[in-house]
PDB file of N, CA and C in Angstrom:
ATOM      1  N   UNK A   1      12.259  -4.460  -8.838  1.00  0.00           N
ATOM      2  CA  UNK A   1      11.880  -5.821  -8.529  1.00  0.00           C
ATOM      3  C   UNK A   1      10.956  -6.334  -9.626  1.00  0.00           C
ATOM      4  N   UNK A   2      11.556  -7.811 -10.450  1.00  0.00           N
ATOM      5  CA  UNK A   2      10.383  -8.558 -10.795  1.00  0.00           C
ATOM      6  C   UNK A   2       8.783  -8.276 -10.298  1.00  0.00           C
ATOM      7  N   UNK A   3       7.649  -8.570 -11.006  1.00  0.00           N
ATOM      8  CA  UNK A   3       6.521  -8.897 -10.674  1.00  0.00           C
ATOM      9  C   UNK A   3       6.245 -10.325 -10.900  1.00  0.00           C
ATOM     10  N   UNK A   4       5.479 -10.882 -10.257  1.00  0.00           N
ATOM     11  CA  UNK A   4       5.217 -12.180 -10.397  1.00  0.00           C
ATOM     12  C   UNK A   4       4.910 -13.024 -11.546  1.00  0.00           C
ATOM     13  N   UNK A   5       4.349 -11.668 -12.050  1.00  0.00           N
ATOM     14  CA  UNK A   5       3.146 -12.054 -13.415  1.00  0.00           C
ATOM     15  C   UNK A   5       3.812 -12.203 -14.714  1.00  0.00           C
ATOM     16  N   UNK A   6       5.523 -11.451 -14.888  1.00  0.00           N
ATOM     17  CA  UNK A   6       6.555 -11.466 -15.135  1.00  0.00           C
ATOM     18  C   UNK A   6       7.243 -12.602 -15.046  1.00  0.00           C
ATOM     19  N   UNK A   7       7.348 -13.009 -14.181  1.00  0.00           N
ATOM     20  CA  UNK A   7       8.052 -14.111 -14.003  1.00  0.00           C
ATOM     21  C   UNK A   7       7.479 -15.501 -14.042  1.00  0.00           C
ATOM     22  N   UNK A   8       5.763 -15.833 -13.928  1.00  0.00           N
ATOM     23  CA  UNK A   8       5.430 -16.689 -14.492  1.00  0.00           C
ATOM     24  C   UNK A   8       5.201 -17.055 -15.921  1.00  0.00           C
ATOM     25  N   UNK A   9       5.247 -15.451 -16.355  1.00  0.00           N
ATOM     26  CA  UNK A   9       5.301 -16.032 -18.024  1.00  0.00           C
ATOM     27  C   UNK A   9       6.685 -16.217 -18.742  1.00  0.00           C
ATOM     28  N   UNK A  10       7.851 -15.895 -18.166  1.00  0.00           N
ATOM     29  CA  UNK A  10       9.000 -15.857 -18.652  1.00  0.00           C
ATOM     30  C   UNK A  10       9.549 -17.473 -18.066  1.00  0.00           C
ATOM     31  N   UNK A  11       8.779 -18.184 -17.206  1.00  0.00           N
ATOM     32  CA  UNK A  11       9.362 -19.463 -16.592  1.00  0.00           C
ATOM     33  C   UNK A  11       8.236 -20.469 -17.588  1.00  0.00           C
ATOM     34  N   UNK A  12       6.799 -20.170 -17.638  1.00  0.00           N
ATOM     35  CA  UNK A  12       5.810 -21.160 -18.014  1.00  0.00           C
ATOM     36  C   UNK A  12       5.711 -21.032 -19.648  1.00  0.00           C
ATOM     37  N   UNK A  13       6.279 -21.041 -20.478  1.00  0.00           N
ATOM     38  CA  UNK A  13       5.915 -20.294 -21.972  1.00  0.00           C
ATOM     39  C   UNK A  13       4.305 -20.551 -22.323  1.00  0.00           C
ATOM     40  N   UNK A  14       4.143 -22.007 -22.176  1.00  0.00           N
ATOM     41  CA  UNK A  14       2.704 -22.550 -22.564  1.00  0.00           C
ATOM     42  C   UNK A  14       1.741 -22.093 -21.778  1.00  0.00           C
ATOM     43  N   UNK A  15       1.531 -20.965 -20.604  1.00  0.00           N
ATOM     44  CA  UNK A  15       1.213 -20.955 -20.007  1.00  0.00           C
ATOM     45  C   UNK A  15      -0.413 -19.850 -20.532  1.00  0.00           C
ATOM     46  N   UNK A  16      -1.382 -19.735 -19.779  1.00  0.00           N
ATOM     47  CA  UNK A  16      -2.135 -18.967 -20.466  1.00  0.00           C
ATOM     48  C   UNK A  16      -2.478 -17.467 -19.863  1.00  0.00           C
ATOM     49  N   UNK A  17      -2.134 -16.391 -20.290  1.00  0.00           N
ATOM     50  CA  UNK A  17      -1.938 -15.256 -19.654  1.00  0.00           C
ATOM     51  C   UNK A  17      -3.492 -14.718 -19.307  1.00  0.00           C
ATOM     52  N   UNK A  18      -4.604 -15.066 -19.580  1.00  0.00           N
ATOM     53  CA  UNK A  18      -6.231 -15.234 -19.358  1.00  0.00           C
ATOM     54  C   UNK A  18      -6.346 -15.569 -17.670  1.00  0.00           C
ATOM     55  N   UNK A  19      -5.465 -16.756 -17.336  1.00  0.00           N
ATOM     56  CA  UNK A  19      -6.042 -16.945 -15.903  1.00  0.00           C
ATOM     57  C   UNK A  19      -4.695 -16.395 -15.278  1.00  0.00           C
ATOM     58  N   UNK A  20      -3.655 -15.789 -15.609  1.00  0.00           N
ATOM     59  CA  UNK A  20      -3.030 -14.680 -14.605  1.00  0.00           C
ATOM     60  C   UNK A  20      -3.621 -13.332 -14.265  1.00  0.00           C
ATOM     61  N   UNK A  21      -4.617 -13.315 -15.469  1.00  0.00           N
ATOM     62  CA  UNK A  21      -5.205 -11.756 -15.173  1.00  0.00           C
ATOM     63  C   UNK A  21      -6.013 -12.113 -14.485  1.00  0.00           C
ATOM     64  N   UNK A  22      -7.044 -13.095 -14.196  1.00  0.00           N
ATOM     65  CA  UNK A  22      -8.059 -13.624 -13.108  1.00  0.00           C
ATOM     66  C   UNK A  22      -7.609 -13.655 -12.022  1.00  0.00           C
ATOM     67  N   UNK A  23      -5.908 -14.460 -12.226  1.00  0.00           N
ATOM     68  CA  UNK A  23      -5.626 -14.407 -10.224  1.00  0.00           C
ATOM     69  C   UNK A  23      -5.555 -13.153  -9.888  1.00  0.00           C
ATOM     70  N   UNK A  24      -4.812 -12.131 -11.081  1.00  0.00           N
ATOM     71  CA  UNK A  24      -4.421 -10.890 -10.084  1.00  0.00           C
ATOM     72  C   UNK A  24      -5.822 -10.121 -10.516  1.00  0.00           C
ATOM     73  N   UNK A  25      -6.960 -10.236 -10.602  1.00  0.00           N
ATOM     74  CA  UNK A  25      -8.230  -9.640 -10.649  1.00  0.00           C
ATOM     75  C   UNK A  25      -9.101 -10.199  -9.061  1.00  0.00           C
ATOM     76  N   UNK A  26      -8.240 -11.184  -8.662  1.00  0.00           N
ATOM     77  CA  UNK A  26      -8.706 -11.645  -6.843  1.00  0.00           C
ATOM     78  C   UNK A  26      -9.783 -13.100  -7.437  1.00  0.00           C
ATOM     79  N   UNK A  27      -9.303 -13.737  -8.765  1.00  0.00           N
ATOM     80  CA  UNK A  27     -10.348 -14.864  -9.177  1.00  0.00           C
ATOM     81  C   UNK A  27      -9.801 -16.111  -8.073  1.00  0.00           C
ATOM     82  N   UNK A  28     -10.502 -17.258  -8.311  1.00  0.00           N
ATOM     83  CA  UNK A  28     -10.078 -18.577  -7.693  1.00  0.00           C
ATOM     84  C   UNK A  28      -8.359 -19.270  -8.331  1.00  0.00           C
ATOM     85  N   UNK A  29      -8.058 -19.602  -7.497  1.00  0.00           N
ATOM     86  CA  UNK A  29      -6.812 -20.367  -7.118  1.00  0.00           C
ATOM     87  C   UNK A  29      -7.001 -21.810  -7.328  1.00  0.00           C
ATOM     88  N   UNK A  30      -6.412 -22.464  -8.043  1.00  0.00           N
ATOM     89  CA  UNK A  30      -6.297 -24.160  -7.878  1.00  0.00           C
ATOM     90  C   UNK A  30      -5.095 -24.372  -7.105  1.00  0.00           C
ATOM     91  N   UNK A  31      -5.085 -25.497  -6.722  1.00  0.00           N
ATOM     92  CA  UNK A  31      -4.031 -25.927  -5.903  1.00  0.00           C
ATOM     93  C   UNK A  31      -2.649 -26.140  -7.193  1.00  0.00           C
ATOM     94  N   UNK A  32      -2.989 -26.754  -8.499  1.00  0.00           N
ATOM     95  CA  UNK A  32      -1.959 -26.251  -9.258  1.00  0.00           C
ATOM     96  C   UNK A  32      -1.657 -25.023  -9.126  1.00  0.00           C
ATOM     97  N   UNK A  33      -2.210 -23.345  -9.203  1.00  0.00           N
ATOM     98  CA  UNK A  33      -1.874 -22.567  -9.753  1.00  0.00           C
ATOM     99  C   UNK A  33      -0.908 -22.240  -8.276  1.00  0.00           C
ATOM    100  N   UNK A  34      -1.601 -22.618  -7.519  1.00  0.00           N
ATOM    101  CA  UNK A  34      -0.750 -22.215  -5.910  1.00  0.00           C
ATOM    102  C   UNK A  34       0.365 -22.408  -5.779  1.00  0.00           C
ATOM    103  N   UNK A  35       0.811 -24.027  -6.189  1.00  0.00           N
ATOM    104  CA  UNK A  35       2.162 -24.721  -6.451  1.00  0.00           C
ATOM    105  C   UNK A  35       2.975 -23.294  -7.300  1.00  0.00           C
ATOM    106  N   UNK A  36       2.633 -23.269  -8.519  1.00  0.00           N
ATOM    107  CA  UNK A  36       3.494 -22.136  -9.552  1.00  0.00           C
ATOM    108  C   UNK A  36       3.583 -21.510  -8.373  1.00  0.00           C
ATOM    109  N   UNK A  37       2.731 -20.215  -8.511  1.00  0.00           N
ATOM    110  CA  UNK A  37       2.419 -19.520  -7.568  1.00  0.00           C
ATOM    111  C   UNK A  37       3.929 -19.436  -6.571  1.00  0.00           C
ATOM    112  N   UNK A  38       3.644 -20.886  -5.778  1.00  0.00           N
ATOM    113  CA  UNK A  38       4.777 -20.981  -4.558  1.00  0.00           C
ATOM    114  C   UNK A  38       6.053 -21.242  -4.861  1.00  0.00           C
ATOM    115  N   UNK A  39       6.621 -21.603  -6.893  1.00  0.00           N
ATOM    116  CA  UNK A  39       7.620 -21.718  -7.021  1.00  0.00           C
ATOM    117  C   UNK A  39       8.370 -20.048  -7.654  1.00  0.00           C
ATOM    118  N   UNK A  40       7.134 -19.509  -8.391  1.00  0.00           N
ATOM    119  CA  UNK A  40       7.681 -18.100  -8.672  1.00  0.00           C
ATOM    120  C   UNK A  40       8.433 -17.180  -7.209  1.00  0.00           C
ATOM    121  N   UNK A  41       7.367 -17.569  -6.063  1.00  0.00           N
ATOM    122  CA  UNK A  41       7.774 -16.652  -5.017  1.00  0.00           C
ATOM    123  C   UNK A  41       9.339 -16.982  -4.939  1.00  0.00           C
ATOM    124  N   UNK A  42       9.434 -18.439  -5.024  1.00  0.00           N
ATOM    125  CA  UNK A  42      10.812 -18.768  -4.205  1.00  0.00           C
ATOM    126  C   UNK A  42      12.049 -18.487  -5.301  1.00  0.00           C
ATOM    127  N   UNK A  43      11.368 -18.239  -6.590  1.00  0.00           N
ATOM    128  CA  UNK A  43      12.486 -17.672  -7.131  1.00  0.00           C
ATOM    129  C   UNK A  43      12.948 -16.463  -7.256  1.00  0.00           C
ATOM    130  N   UNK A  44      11.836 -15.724  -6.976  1.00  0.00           N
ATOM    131  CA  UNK A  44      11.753 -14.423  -6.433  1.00  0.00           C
ATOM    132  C   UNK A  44      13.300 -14.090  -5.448  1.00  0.00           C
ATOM    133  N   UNK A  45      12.490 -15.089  -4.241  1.00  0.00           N
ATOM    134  CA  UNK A  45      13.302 -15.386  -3.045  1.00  0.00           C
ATOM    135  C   UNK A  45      14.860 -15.351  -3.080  1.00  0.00           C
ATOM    136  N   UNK A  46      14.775 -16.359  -3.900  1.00  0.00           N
ATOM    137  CA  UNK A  46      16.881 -16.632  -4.481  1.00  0.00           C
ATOM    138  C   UNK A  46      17.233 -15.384  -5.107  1.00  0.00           C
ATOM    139  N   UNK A  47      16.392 -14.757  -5.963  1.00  0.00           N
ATOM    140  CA  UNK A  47      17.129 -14.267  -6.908  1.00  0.00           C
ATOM    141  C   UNK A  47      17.432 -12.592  -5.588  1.00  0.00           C
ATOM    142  N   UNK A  48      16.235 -12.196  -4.976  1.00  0.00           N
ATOM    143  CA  UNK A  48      17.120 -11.170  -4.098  1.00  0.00           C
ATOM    144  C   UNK A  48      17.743 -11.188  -3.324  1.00  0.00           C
ATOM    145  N   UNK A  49      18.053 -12.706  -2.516  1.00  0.00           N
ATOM    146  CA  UNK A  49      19.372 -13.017  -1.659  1.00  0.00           C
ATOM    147  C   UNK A  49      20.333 -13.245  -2.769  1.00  0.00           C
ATOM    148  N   UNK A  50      19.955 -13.343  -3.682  1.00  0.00           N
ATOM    149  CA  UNK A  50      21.635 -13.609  -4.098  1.00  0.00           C
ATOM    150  C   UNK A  50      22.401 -12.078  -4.710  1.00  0.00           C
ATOM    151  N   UNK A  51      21.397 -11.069  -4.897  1.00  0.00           N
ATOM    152  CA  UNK A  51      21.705  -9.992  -5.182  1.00  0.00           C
ATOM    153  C   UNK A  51      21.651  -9.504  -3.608  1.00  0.00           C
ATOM    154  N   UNK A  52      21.225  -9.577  -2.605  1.00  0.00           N
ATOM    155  CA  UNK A  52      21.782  -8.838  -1.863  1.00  0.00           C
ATOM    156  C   UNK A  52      23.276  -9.440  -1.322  1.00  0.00           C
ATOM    157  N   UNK A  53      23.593 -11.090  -1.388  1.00  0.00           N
ATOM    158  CA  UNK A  53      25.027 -11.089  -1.033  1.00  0.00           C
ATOM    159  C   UNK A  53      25.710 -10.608  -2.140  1.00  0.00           C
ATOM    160  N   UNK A  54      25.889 -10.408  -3.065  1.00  0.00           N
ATOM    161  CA  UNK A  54      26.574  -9.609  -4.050  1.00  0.00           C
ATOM    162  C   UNK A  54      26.893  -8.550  -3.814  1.00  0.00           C
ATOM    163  N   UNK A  55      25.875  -7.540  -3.168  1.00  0.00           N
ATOM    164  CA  UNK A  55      25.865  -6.080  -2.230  1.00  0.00           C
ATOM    165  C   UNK A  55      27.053  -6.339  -1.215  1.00  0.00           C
ATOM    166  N   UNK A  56      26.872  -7.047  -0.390  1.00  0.00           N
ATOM    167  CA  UNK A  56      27.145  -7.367   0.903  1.00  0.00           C
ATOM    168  C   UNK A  56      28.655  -7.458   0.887  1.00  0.00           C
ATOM    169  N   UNK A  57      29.081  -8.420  -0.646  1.00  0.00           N
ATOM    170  CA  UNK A  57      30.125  -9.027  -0.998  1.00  0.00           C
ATOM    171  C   UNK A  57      31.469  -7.248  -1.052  1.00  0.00           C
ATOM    172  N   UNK A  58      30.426  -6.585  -2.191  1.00  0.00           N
ATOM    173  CA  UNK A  58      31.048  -5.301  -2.897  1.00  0.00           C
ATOM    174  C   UNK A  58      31.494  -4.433  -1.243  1.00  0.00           C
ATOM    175  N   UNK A  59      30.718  -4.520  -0.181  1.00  0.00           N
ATOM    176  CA  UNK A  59      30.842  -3.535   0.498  1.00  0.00           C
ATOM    177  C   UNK A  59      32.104  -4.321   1.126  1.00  0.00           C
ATOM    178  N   UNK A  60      32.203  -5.219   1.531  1.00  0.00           N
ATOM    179  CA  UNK A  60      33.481  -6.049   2.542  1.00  0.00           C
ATOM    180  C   UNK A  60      34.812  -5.944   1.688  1.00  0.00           C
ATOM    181  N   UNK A  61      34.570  -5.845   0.028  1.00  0.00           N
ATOM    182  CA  UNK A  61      36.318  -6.126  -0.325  1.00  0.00           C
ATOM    183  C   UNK A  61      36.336  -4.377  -0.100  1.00  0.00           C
ATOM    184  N   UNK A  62      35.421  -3.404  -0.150  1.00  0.00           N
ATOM    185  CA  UNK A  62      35.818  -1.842  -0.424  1.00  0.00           C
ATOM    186  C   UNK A  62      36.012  -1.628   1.037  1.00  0.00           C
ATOM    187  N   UNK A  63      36.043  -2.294   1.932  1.00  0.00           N
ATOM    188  CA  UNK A  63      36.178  -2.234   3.507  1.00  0.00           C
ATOM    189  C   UNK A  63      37.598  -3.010   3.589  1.00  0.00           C
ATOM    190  N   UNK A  64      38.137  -3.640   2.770  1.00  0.00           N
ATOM    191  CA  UNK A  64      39.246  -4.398   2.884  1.00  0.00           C
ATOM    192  C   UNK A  64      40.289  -4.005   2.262  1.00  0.00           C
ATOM    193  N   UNK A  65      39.558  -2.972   0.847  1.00  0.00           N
ATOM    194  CA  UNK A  65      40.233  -2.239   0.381  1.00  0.00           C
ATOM    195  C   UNK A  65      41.070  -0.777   1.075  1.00  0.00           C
ATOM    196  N   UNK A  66      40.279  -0.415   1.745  1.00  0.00           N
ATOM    197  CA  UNK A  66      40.342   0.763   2.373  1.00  0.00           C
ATOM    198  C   UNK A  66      41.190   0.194   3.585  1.00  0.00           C
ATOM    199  N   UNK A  67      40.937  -0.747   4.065  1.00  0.00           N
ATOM    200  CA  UNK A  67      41.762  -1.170   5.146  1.00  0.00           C
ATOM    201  C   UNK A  67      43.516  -1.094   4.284  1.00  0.00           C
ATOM    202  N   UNK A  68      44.051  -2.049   3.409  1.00  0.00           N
ATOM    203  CA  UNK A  68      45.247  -1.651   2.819  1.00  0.00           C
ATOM    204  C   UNK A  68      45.748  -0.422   2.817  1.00  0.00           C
ATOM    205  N   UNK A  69      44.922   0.330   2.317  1.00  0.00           N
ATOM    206  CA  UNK A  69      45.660   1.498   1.951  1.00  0.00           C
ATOM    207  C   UNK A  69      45.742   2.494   2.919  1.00  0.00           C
ATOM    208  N   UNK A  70      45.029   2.157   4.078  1.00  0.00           N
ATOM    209  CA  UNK A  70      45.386   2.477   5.732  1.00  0.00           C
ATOM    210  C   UNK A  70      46.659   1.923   6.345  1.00  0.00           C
ATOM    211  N   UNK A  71      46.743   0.778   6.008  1.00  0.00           N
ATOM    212  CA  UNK A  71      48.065  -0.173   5.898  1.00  0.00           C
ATOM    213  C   UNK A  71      49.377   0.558   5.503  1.00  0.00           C
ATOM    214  N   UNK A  72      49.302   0.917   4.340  1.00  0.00           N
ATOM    215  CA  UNK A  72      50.133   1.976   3.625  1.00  0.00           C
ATOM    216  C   UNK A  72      50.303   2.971   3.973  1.00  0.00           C
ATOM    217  N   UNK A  73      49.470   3.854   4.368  1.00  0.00           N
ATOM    218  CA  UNK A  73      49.859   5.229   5.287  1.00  0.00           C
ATOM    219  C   UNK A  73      50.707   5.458   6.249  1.00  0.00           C
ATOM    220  N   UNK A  74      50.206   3.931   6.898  1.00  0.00           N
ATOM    221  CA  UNK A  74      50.516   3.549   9.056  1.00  0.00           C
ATOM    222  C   UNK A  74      52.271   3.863   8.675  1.00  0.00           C
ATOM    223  N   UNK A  75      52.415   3.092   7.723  1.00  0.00           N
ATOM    224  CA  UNK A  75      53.751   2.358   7.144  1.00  0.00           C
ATOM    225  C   UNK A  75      54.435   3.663   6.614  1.00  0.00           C
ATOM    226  N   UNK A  76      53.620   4.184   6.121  1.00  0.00           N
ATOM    227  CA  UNK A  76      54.779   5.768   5.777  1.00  0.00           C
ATOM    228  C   UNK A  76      54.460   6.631   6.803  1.00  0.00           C
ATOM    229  N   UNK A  77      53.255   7.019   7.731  1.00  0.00           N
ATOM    230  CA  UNK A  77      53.844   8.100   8.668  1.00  0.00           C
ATOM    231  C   UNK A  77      54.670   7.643   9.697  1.00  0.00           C
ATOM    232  N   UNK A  78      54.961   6.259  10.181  1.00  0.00           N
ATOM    233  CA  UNK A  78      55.682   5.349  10.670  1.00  0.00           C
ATOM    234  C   UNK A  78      57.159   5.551  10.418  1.00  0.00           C
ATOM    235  N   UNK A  79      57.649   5.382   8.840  1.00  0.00           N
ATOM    236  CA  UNK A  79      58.630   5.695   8.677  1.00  0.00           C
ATOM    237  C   UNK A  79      59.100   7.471   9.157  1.00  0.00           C
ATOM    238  N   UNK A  80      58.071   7.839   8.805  1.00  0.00           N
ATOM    239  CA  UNK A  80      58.839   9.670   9.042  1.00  0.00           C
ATOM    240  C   UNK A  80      58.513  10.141  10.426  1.00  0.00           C
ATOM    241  N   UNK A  81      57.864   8.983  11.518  1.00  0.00           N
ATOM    242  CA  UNK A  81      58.007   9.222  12.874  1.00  0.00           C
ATOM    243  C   UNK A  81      56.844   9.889  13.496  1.00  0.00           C
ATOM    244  N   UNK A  82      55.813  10.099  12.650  1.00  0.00           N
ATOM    245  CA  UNK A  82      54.354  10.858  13.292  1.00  0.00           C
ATOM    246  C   UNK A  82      53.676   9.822  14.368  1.00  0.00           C
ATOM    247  N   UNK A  83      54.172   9.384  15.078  1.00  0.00           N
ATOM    248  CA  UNK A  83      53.206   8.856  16.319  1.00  0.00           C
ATOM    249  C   UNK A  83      51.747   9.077  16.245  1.00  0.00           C
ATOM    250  N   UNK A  84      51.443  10.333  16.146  1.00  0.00           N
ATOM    251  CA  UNK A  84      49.817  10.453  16.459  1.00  0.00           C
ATOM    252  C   UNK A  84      49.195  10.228  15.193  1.00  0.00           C
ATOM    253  N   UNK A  85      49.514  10.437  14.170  1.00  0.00           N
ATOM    254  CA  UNK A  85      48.762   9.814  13.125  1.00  0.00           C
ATOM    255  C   UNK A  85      48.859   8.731  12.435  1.00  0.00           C
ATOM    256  N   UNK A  86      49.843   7.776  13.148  1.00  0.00           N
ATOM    257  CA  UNK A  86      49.547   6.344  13.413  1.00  0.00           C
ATOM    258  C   UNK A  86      48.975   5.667  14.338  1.00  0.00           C
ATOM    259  N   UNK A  87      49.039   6.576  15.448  1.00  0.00           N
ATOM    260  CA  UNK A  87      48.012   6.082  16.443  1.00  0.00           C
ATOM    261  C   UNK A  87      46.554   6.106  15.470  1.00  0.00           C
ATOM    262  N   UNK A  88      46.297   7.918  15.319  1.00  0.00           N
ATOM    263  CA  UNK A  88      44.850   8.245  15.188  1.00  0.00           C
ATOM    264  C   UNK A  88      44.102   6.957  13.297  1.00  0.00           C
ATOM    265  N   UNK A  89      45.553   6.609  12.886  1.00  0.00           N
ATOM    266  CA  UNK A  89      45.520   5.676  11.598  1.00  0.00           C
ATOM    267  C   UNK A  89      44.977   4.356  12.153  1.00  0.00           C
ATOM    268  N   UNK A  90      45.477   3.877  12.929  1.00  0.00           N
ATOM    269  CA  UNK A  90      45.500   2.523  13.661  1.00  0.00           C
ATOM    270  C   UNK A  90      43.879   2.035  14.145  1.00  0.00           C
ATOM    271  N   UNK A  91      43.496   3.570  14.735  1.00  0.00           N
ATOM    272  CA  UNK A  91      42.424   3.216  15.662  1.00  0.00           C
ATOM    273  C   UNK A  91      41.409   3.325  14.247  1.00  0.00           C
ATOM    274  N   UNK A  92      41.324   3.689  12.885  1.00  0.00           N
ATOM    275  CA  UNK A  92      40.752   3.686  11.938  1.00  0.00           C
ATOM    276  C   UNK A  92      40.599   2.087  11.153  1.00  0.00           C
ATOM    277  N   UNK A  93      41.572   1.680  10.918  1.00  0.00           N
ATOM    278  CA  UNK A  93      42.166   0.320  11.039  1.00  0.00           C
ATOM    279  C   UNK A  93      41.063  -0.719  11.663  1.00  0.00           C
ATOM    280  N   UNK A  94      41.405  -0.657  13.057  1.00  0.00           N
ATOM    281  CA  UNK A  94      40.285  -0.854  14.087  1.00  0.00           C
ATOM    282  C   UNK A  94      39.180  -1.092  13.628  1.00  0.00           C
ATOM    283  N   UNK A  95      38.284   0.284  13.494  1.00  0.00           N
ATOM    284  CA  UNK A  95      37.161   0.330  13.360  1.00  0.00           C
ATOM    285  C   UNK A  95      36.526  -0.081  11.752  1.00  0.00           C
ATOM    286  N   UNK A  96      37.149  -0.493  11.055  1.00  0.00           N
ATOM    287  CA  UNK A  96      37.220  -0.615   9.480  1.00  0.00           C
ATOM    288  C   UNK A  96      36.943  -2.036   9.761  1.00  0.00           C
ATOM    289  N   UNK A  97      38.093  -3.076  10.639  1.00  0.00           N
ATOM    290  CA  UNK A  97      37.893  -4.495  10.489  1.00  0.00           C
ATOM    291  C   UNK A  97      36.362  -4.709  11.405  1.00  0.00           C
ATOM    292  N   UNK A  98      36.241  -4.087  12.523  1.00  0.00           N
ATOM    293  CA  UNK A  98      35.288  -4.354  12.780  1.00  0.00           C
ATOM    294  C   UNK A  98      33.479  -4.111  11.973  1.00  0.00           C
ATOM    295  N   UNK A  99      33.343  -2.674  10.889  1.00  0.00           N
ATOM    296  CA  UNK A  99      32.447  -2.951  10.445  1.00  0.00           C
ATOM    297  C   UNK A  99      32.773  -4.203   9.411  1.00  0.00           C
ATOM    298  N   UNK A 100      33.785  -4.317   9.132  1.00  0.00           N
ATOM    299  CA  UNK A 100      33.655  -5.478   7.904  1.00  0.00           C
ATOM    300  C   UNK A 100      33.269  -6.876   8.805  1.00  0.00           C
ATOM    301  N   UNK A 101      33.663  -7.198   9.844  1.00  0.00           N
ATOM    302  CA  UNK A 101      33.159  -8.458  10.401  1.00  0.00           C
ATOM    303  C   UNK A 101      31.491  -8.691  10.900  1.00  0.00           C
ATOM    304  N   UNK A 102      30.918  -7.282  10.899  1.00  0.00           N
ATOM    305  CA  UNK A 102      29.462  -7.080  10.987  1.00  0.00           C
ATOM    306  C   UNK A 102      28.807  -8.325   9.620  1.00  0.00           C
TER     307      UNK A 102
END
């Protein structure tokens, strides 16, 4: 994870790195520095929701993936007549769409 102190100097260039070491030394706050302050957090904010739907994203197509190629199995032990391991395929199936709709 970013640090803050990081990310206000990589957003503010002109900025003066003297009174970041004061805030994070526990110095006084202006209501400017608060504002920054409250815009670093929120970019903070975006930037790990958008990496966690990215996560979120990777796990649902490899859940969708895996679902196909369950698809494919059903479909060949199907053809050669195994009942139970299209049943026991099916109920996998099942449980695959349902974590992906979590």
């Amino acid at each position: 994870a970013r640090s803050s102190r990081f990310l206000l100097v990589r957003l503010l260039p002109g900025h003066r790195r003297g009174a970041a070491r004061q805030r994070a030394m526990g110095g006084k706050q202006s209501t400017a520095n608060s504002a920054i302050e409250a815009k670093i957090k929120a970019k903070e904010w975006q930037w790990q929701l958008k990496t966690e739907v990215k996560h979120l994203d990777r796990e649902i197509k490899k859940i969708q993936d895996g679902e196909r190629k369950l698809q494919k199995e059903i479909q060949a032990q199907a053809a050669k007549g195994n009942v139970q391991s299209v049943q026991m395929l099916a109920k996998s199936v099942v449980k695959s769409r349902r974590g992906g709709e979590r």
